[in-house]
PDB file of N, CA and C in Angstrom:
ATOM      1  N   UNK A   1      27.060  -9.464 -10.864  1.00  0.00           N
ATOM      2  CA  UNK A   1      26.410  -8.169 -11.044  1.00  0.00           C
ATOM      3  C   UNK A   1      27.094  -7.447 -12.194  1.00  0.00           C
ATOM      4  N   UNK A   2      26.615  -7.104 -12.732  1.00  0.00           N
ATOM      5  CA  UNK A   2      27.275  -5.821 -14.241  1.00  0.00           C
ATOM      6  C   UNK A   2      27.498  -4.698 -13.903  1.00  0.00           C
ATOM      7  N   UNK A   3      28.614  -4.619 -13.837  1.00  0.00           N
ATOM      8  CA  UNK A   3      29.486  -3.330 -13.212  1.00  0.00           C
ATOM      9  C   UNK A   3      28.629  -2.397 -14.282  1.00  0.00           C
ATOM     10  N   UNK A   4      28.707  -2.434 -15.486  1.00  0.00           N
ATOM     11  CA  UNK A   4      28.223  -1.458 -16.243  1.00  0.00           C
ATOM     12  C   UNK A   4      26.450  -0.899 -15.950  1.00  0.00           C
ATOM     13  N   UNK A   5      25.879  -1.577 -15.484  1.00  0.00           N
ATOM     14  CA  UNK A   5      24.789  -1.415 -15.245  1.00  0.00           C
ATOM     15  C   UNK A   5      24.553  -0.680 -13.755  1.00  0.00           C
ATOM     16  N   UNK A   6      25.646  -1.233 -12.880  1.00  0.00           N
ATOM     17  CA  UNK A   6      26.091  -0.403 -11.586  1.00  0.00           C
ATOM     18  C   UNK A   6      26.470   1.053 -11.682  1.00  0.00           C
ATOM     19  N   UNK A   7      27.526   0.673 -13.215  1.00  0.00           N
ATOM     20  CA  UNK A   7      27.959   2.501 -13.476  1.00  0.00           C
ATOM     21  C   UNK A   7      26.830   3.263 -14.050  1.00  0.00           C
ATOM     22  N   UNK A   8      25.615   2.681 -14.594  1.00  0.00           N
ATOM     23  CA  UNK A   8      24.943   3.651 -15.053  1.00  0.00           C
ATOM     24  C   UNK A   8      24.103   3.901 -13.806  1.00  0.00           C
ATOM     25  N   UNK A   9      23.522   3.510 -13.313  1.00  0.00           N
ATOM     26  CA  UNK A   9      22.763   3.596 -11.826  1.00  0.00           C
ATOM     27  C   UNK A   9      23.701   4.597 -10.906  1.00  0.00           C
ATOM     28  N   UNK A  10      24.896   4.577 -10.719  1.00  0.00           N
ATOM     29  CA  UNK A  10      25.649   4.720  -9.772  1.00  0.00           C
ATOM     30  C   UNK A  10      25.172   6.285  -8.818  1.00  0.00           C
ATOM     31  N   UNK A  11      25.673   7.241  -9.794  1.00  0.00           N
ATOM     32  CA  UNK A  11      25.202   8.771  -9.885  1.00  0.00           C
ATOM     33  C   UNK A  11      24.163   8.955  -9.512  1.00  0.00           C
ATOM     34  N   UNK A  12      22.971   8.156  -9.839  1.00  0.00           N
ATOM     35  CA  UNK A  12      21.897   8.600  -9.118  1.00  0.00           C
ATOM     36  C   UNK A  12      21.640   7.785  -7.638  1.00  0.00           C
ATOM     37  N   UNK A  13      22.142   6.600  -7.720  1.00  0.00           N
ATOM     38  CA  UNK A  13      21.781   6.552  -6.201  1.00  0.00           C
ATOM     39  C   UNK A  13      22.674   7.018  -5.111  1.00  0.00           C
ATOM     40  N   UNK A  14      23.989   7.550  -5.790  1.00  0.00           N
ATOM     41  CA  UNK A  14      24.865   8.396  -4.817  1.00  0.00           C
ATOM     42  C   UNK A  14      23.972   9.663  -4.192  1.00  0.00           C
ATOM     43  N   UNK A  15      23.348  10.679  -5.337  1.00  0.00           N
ATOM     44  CA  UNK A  15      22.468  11.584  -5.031  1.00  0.00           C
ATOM     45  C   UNK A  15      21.367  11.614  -4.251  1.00  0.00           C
ATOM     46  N   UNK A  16      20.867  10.756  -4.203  1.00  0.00           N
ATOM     47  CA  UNK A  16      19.239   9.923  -3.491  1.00  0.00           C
ATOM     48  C   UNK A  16      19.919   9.897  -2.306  1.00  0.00           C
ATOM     49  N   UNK A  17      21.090   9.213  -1.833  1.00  0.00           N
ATOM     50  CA  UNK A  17      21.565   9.105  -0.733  1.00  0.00           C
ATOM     51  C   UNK A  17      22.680  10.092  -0.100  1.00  0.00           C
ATOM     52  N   UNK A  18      22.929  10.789  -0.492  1.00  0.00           N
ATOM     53  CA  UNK A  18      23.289  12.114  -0.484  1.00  0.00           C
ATOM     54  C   UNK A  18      21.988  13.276  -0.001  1.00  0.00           C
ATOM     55  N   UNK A  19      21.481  13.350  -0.712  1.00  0.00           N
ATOM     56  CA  UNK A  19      20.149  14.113  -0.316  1.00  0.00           C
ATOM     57  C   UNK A  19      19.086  13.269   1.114  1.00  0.00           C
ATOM     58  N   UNK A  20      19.403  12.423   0.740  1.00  0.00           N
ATOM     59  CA  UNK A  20      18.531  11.239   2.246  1.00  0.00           C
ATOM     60  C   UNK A  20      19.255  11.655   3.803  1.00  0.00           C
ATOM     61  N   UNK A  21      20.602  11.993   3.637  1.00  0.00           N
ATOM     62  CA  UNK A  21      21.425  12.276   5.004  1.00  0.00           C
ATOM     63  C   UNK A  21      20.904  13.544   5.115  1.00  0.00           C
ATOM     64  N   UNK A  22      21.151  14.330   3.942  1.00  0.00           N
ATOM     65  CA  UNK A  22      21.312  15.859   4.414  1.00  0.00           C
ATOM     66  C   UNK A  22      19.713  16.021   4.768  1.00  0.00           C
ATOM     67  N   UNK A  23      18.783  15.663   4.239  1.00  0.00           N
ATOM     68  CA  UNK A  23      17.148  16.233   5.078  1.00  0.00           C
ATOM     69  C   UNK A  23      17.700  15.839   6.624  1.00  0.00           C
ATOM     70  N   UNK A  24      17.952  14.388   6.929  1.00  0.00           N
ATOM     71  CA  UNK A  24      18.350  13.993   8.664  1.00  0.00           C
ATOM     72  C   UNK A  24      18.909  15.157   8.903  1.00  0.00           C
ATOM     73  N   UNK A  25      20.052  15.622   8.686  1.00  0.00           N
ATOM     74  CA  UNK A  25      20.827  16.492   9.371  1.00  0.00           C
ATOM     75  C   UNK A  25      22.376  17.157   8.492  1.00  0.00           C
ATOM     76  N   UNK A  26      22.925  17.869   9.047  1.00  0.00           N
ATOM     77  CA  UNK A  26      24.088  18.592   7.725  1.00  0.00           C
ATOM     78  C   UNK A  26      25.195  17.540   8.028  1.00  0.00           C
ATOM     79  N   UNK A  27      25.466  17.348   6.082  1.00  0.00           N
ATOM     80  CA  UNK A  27      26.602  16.670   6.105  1.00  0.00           C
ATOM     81  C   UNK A  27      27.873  16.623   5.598  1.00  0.00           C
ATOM     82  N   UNK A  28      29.101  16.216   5.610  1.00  0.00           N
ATOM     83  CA  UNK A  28      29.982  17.203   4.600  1.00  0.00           C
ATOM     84  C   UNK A  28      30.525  15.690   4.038  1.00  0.00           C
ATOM     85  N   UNK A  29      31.346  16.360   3.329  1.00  0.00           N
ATOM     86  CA  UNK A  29      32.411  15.482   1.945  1.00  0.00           C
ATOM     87  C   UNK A  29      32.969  14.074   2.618  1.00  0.00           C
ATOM     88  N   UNK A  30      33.899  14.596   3.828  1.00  0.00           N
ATOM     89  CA  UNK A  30      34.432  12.968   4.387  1.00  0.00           C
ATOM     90  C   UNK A  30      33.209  12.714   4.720  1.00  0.00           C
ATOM     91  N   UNK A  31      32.669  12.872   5.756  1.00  0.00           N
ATOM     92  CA  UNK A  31      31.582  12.022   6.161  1.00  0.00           C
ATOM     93  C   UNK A  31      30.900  10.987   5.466  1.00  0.00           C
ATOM     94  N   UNK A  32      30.387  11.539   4.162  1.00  0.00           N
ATOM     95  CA  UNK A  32      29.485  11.101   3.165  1.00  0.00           C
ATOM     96  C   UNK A  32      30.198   9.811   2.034  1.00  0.00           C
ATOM     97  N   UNK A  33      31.640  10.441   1.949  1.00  0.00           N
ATOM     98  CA  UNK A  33      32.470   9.369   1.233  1.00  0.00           C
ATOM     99  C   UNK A  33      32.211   8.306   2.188  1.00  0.00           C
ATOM    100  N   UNK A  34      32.850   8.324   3.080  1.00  0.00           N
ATOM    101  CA  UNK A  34      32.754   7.108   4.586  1.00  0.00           C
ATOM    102  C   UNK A  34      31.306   6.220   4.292  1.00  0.00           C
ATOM    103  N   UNK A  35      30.296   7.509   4.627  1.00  0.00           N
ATOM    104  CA  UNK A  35      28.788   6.737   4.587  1.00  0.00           C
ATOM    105  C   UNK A  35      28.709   5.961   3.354  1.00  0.00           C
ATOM    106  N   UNK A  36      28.813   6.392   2.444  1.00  0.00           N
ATOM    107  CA  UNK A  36      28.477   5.746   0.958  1.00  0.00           C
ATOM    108  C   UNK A  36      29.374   4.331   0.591  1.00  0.00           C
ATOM    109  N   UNK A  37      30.804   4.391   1.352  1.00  0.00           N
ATOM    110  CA  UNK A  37      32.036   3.439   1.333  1.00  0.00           C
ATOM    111  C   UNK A  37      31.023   2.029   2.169  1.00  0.00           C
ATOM    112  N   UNK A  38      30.301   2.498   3.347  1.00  0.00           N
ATOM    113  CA  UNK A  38      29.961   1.478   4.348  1.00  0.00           C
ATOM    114  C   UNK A  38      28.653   0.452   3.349  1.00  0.00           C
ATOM    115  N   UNK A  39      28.413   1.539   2.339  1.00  0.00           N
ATOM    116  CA  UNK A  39      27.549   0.642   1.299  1.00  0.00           C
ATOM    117  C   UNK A  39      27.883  -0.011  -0.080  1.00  0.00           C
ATOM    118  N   UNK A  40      29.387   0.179  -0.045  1.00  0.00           N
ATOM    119  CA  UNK A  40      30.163  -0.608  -1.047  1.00  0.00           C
ATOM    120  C   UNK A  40      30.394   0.424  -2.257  1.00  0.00           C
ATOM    121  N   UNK A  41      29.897   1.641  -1.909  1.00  0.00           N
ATOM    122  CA  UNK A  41      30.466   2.934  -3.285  1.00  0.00           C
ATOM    123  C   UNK A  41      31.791   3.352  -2.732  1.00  0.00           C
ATOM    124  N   UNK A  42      32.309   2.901  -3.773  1.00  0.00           N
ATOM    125  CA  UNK A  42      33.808   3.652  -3.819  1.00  0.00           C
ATOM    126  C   UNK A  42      33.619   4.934  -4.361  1.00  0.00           C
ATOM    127  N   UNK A  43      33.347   6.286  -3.613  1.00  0.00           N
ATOM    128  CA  UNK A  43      33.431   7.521  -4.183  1.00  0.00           C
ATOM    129  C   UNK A  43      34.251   8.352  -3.558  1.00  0.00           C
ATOM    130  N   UNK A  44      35.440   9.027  -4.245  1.00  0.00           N
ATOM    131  CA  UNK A  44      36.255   9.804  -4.287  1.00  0.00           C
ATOM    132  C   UNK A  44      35.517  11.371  -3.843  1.00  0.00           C
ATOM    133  N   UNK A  45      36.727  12.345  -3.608  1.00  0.00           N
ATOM    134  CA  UNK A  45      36.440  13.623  -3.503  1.00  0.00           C
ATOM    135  C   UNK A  45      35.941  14.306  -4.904  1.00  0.00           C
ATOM    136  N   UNK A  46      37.023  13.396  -5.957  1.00  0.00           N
ATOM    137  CA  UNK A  46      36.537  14.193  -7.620  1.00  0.00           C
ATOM    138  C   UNK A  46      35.474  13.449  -8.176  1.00  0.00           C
ATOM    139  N   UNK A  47      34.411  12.778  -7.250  1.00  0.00           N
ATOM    140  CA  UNK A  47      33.748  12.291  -7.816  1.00  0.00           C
ATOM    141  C   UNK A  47      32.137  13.093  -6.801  1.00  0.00           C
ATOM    142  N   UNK A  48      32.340  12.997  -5.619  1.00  0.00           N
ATOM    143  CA  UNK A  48      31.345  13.352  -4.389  1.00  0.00           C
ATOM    144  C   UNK A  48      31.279  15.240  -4.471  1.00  0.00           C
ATOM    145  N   UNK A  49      32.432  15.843  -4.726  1.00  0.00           N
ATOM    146  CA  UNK A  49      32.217  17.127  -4.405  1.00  0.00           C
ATOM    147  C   UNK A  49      31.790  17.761  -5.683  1.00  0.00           C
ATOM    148  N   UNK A  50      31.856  17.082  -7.101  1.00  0.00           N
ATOM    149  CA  UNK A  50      30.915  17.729  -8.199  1.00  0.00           C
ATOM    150  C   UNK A  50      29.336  17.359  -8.020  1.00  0.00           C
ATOM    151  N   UNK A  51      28.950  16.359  -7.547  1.00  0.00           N
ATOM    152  CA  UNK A  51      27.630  15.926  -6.922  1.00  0.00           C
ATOM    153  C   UNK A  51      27.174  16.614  -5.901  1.00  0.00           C
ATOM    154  N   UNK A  52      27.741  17.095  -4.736  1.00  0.00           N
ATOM    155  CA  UNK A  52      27.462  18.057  -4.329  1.00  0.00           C
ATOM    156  C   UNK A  52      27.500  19.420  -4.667  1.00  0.00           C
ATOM    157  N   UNK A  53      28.295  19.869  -5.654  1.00  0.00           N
ATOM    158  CA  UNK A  53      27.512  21.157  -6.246  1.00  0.00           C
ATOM    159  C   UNK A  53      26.736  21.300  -7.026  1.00  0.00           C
ATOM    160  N   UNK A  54      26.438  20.183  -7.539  1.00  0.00           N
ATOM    161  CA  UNK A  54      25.509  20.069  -8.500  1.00  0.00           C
ATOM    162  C   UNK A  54      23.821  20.009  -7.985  1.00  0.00           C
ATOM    163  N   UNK A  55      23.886  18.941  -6.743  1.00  0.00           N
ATOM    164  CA  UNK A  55      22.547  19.707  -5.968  1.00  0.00           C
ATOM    165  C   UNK A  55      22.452  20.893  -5.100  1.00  0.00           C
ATOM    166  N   UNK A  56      23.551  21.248  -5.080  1.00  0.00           N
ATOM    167  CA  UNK A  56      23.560  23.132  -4.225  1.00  0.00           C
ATOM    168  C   UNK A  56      22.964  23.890  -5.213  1.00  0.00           C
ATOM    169  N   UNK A  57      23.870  23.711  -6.660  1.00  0.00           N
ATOM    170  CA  UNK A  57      23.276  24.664  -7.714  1.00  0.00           C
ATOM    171  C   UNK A  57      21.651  24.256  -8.327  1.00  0.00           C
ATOM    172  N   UNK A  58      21.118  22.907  -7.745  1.00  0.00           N
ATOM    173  CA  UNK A  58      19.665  22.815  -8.519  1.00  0.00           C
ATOM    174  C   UNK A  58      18.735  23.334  -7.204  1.00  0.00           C
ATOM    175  N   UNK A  59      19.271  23.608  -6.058  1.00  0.00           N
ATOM    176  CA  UNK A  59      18.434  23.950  -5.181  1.00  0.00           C
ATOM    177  C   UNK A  59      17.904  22.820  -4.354  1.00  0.00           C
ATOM    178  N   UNK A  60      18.596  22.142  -4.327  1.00  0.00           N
ATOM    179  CA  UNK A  60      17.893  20.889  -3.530  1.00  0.00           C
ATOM    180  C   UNK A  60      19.043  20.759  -1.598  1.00  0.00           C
ATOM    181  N   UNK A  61      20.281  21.673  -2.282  1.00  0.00           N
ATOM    182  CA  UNK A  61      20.708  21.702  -0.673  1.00  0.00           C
ATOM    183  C   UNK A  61      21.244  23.205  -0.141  1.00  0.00           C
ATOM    184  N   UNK A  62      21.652  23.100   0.604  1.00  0.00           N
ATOM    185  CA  UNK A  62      22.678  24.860   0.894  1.00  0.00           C
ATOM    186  C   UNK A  62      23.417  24.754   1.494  1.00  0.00           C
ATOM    187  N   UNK A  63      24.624  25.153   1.658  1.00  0.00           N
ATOM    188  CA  UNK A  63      25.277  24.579   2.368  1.00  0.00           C
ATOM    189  C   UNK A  63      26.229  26.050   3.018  1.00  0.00           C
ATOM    190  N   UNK A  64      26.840  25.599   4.212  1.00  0.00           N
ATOM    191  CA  UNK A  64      27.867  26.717   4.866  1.00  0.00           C
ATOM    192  C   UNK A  64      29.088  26.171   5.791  1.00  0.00           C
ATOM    193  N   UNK A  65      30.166  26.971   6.173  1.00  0.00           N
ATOM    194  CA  UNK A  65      31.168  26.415   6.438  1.00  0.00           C
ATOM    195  C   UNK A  65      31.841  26.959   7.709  1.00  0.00           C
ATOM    196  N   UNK A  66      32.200  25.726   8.302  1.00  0.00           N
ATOM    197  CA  UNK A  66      32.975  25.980  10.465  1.00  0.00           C
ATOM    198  C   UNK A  66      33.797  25.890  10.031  1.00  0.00           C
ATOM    199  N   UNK A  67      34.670  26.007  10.763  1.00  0.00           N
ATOM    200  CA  UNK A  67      35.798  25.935  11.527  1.00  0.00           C
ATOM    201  C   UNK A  67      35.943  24.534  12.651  1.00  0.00           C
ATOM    202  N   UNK A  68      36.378  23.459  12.103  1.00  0.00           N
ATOM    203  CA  UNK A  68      36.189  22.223  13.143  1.00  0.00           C
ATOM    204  C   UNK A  68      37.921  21.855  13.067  1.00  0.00           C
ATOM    205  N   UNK A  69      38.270  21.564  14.571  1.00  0.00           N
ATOM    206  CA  UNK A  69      39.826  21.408  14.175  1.00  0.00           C
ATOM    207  C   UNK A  69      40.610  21.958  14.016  1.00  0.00           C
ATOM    208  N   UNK A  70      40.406  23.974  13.456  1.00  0.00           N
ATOM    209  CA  UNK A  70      41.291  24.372  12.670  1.00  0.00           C
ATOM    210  C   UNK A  70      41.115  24.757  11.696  1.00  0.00           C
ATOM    211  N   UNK A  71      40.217  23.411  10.746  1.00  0.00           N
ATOM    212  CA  UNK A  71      39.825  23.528   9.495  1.00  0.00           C
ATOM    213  C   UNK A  71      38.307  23.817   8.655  1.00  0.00           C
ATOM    214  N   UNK A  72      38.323  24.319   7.985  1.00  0.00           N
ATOM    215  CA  UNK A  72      37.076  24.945   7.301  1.00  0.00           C
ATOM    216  C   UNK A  72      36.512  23.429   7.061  1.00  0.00           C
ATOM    217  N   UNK A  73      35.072  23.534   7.447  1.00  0.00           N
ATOM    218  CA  UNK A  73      34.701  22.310   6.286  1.00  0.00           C
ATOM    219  C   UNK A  73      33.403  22.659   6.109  1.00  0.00           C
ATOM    220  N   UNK A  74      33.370  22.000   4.856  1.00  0.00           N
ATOM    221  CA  UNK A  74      31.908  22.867   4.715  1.00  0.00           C
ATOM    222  C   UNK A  74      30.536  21.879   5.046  1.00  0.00           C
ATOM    223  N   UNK A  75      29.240  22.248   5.438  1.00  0.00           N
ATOM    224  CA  UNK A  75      28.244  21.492   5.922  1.00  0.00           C
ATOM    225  C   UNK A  75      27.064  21.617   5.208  1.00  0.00           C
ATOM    226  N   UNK A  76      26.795  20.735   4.105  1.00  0.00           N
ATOM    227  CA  UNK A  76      25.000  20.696   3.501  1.00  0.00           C
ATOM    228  C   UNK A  76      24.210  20.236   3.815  1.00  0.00           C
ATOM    229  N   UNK A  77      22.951  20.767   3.972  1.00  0.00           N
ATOM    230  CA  UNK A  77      21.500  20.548   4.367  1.00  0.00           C
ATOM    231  C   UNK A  77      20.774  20.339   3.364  1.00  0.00           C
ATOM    232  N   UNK A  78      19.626  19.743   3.225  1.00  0.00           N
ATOM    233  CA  UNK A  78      18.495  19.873   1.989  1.00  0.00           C
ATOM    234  C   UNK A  78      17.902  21.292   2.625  1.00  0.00           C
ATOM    235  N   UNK A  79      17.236  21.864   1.572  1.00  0.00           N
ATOM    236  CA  UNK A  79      16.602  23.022   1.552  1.00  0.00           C
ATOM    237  C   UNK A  79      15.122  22.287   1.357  1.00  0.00           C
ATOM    238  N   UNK A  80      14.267  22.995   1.481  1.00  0.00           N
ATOM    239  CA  UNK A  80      12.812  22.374   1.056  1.00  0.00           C
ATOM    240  C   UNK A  80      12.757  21.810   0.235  1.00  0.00           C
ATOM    241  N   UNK A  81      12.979  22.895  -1.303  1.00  0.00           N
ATOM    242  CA  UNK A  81      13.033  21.793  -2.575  1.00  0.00           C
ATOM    243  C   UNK A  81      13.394  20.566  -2.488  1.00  0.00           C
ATOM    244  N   UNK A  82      15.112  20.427  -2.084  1.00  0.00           N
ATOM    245  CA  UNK A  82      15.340  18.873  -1.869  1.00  0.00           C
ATOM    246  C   UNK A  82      14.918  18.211  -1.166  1.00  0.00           C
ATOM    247  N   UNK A  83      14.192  18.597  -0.042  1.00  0.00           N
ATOM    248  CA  UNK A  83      12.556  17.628   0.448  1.00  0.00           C
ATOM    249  C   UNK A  83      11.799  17.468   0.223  1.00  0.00           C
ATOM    250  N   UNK A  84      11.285  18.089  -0.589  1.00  0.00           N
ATOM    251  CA  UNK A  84      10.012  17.828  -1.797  1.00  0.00           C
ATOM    252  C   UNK A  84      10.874  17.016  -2.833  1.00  0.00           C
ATOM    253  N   UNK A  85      11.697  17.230  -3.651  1.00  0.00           N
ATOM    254  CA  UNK A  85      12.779  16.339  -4.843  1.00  0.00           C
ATOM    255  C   UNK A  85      12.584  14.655  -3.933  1.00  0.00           C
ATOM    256  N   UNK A  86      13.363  14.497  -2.526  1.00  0.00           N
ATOM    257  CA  UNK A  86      13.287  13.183  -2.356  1.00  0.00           C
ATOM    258  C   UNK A  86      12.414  12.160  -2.155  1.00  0.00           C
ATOM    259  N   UNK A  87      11.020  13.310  -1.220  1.00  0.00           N
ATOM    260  CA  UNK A  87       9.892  12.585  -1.261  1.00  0.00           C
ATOM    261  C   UNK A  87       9.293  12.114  -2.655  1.00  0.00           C
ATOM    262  N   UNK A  88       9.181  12.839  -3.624  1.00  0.00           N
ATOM    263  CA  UNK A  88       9.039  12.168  -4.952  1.00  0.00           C
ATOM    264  C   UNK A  88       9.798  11.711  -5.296  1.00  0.00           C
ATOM    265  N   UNK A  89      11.052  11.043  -5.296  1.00  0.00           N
ATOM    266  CA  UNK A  89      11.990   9.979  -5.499  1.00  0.00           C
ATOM    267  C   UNK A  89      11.466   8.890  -4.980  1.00  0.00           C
ATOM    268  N   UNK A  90      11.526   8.954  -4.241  1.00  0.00           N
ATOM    269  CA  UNK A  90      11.298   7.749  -2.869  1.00  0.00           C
ATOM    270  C   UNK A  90       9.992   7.545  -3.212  1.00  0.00           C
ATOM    271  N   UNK A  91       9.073   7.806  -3.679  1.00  0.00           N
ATOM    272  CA  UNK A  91       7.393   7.422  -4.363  1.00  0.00           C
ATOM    273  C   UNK A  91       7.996   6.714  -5.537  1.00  0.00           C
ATOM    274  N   UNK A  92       8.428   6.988  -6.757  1.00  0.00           N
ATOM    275  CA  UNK A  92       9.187   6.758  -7.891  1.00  0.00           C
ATOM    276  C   UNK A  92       9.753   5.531  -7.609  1.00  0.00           C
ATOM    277  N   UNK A  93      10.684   5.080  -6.730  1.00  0.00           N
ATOM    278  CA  UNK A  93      11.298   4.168  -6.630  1.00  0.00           C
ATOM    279  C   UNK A  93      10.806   3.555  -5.635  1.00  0.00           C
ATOM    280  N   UNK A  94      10.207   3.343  -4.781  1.00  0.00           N
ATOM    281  CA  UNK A  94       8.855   1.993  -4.343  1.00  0.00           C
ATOM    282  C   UNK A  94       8.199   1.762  -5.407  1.00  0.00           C
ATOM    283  N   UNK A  95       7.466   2.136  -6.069  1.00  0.00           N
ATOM    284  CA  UNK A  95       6.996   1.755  -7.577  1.00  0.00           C
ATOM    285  C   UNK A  95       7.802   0.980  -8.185  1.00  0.00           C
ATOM    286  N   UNK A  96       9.003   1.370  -8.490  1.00  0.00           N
ATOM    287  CA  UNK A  96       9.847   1.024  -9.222  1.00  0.00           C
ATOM    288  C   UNK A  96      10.495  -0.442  -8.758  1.00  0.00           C
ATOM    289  N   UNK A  97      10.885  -0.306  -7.298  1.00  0.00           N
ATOM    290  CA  UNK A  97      11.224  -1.993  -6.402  1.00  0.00           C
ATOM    291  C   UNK A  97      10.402  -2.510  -6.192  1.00  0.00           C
ATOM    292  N   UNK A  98       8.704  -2.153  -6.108  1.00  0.00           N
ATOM    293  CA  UNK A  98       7.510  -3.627  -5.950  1.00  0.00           C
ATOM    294  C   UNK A  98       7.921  -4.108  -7.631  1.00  0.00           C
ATOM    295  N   UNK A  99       7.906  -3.015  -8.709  1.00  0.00           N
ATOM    296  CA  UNK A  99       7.591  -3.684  -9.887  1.00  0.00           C
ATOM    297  C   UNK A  99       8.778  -4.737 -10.474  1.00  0.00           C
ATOM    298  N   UNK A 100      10.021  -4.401  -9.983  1.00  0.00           N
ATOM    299  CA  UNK A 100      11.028  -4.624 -10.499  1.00  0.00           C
ATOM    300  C   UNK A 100      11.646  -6.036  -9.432  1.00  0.00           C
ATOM    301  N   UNK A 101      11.555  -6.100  -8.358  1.00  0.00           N
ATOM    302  CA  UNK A 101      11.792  -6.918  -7.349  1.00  0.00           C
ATOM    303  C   UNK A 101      10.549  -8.244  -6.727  1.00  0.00           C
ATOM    304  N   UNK A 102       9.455  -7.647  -6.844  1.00  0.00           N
ATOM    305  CA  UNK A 102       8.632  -8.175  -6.563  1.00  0.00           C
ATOM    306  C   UNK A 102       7.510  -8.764  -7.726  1.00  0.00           C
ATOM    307  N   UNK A 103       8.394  -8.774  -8.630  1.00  0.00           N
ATOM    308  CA  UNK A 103       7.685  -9.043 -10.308  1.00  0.00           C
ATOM    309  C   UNK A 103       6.365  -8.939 -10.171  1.00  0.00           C
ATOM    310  N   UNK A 104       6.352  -7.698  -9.388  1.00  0.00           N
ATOM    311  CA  UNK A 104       4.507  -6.893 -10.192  1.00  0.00           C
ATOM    312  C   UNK A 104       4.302  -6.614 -11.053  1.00  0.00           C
ATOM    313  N   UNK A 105       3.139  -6.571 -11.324  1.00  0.00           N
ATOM    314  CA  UNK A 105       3.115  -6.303 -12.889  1.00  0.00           C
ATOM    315  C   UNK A 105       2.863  -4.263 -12.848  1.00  0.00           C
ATOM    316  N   UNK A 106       3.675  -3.769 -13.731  1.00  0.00           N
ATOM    317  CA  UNK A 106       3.628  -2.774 -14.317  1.00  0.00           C
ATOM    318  C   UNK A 106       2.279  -1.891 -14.350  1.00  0.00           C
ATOM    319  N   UNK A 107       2.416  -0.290 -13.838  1.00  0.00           N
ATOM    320  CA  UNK A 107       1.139   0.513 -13.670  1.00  0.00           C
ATOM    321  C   UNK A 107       0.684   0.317 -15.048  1.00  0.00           C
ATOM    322  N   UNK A 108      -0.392   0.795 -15.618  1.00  0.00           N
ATOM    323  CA  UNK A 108      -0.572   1.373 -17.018  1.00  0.00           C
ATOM    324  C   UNK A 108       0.440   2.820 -17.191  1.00  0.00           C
ATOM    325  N   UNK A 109       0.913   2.435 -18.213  1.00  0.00           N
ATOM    326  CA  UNK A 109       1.582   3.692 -18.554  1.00  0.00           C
ATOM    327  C   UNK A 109       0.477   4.684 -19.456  1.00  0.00           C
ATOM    328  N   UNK A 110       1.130   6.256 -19.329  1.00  0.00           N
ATOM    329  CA  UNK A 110       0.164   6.676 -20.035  1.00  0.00           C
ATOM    330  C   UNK A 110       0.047   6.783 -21.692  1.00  0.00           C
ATOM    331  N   UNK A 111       1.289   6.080 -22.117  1.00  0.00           N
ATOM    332  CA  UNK A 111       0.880   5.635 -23.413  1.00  0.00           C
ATOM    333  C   UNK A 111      -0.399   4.622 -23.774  1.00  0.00           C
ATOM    334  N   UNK A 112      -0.329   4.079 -22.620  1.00  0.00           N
ATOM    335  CA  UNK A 112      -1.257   2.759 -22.942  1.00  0.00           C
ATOM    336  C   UNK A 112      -2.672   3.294 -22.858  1.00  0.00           C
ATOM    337  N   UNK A 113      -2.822   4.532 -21.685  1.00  0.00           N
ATOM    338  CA  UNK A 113      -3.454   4.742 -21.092  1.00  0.00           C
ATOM    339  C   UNK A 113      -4.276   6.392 -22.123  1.00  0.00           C
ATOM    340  N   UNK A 114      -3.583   6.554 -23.108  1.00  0.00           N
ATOM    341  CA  UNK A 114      -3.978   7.676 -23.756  1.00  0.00           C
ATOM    342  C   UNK A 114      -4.408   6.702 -25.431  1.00  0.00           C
ATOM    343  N   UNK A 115      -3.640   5.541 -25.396  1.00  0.00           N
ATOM    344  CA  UNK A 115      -4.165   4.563 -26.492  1.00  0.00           C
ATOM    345  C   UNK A 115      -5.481   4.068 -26.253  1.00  0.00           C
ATOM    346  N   UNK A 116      -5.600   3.405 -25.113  1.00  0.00           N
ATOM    347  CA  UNK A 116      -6.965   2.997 -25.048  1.00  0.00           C
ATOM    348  C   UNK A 116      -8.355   4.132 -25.192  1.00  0.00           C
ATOM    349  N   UNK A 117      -7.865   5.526 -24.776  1.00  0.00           N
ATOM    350  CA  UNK A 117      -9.161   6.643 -24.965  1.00  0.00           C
ATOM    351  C   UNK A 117      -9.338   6.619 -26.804  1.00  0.00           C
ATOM    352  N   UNK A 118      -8.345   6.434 -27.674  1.00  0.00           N
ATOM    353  CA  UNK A 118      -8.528   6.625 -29.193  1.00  0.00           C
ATOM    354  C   UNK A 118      -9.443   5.264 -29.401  1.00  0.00           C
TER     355      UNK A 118
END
């Protein structure tokens, strides 16, 4: 497998799956490292907690913070947006794994598809 091709992918399917827990239910930082570890991503705190603010700040989660233990931790949810954001992901990428996995052949794109009207 090409690590480099893994690193460019990486970020986004951390996010996809990041956003996939939190619609289920609220999730925080360890948890999610753990979850993502059980799928072979090695992701750190300086790598998971800029990803998580980064969909707090696009509106796709919200998040708030207990007291568990003692300790503060904080808990994100998807907000609507990021349930609307994943359901069109998740359309995007079935497209994307029949075409790519299942060597379908390719929608018309709308280049092709604005060439053929000329």
């Amino acid at each position: 497998m090409s690590e480099l091709l893994v690193k460019m992918f990486f970020g986004g399917f951390v996010r996809m799956h990041v956003l996939y827990h939190a619609v289920k239910e609220p999730v925080f930082g360890v948890e999610m490292m753990e979850e993502l570890g059980r799928h072979g991503y090695e992701v750190g705190p300086g790598t998971l907690y800029p990803i998580l603010h980064q969909l707090e700040e696009a509106g796709y989660l919200s998040a708030h913070a207990e007291v568990v233990d003692g300790k503060r931790r904080k808990y994100y949810r998807a907000t609507p947006e990021g349930e609307k954001a994943l359901e069109e992901t998740k359309v995007r990428l079935r497209e994307l794994v029949k075409e790519v996995l299942h060597d379908d052949p390719p929608t018309p794109s709308i280049r092709r598809t604005e060439r053929d009207r000329d």
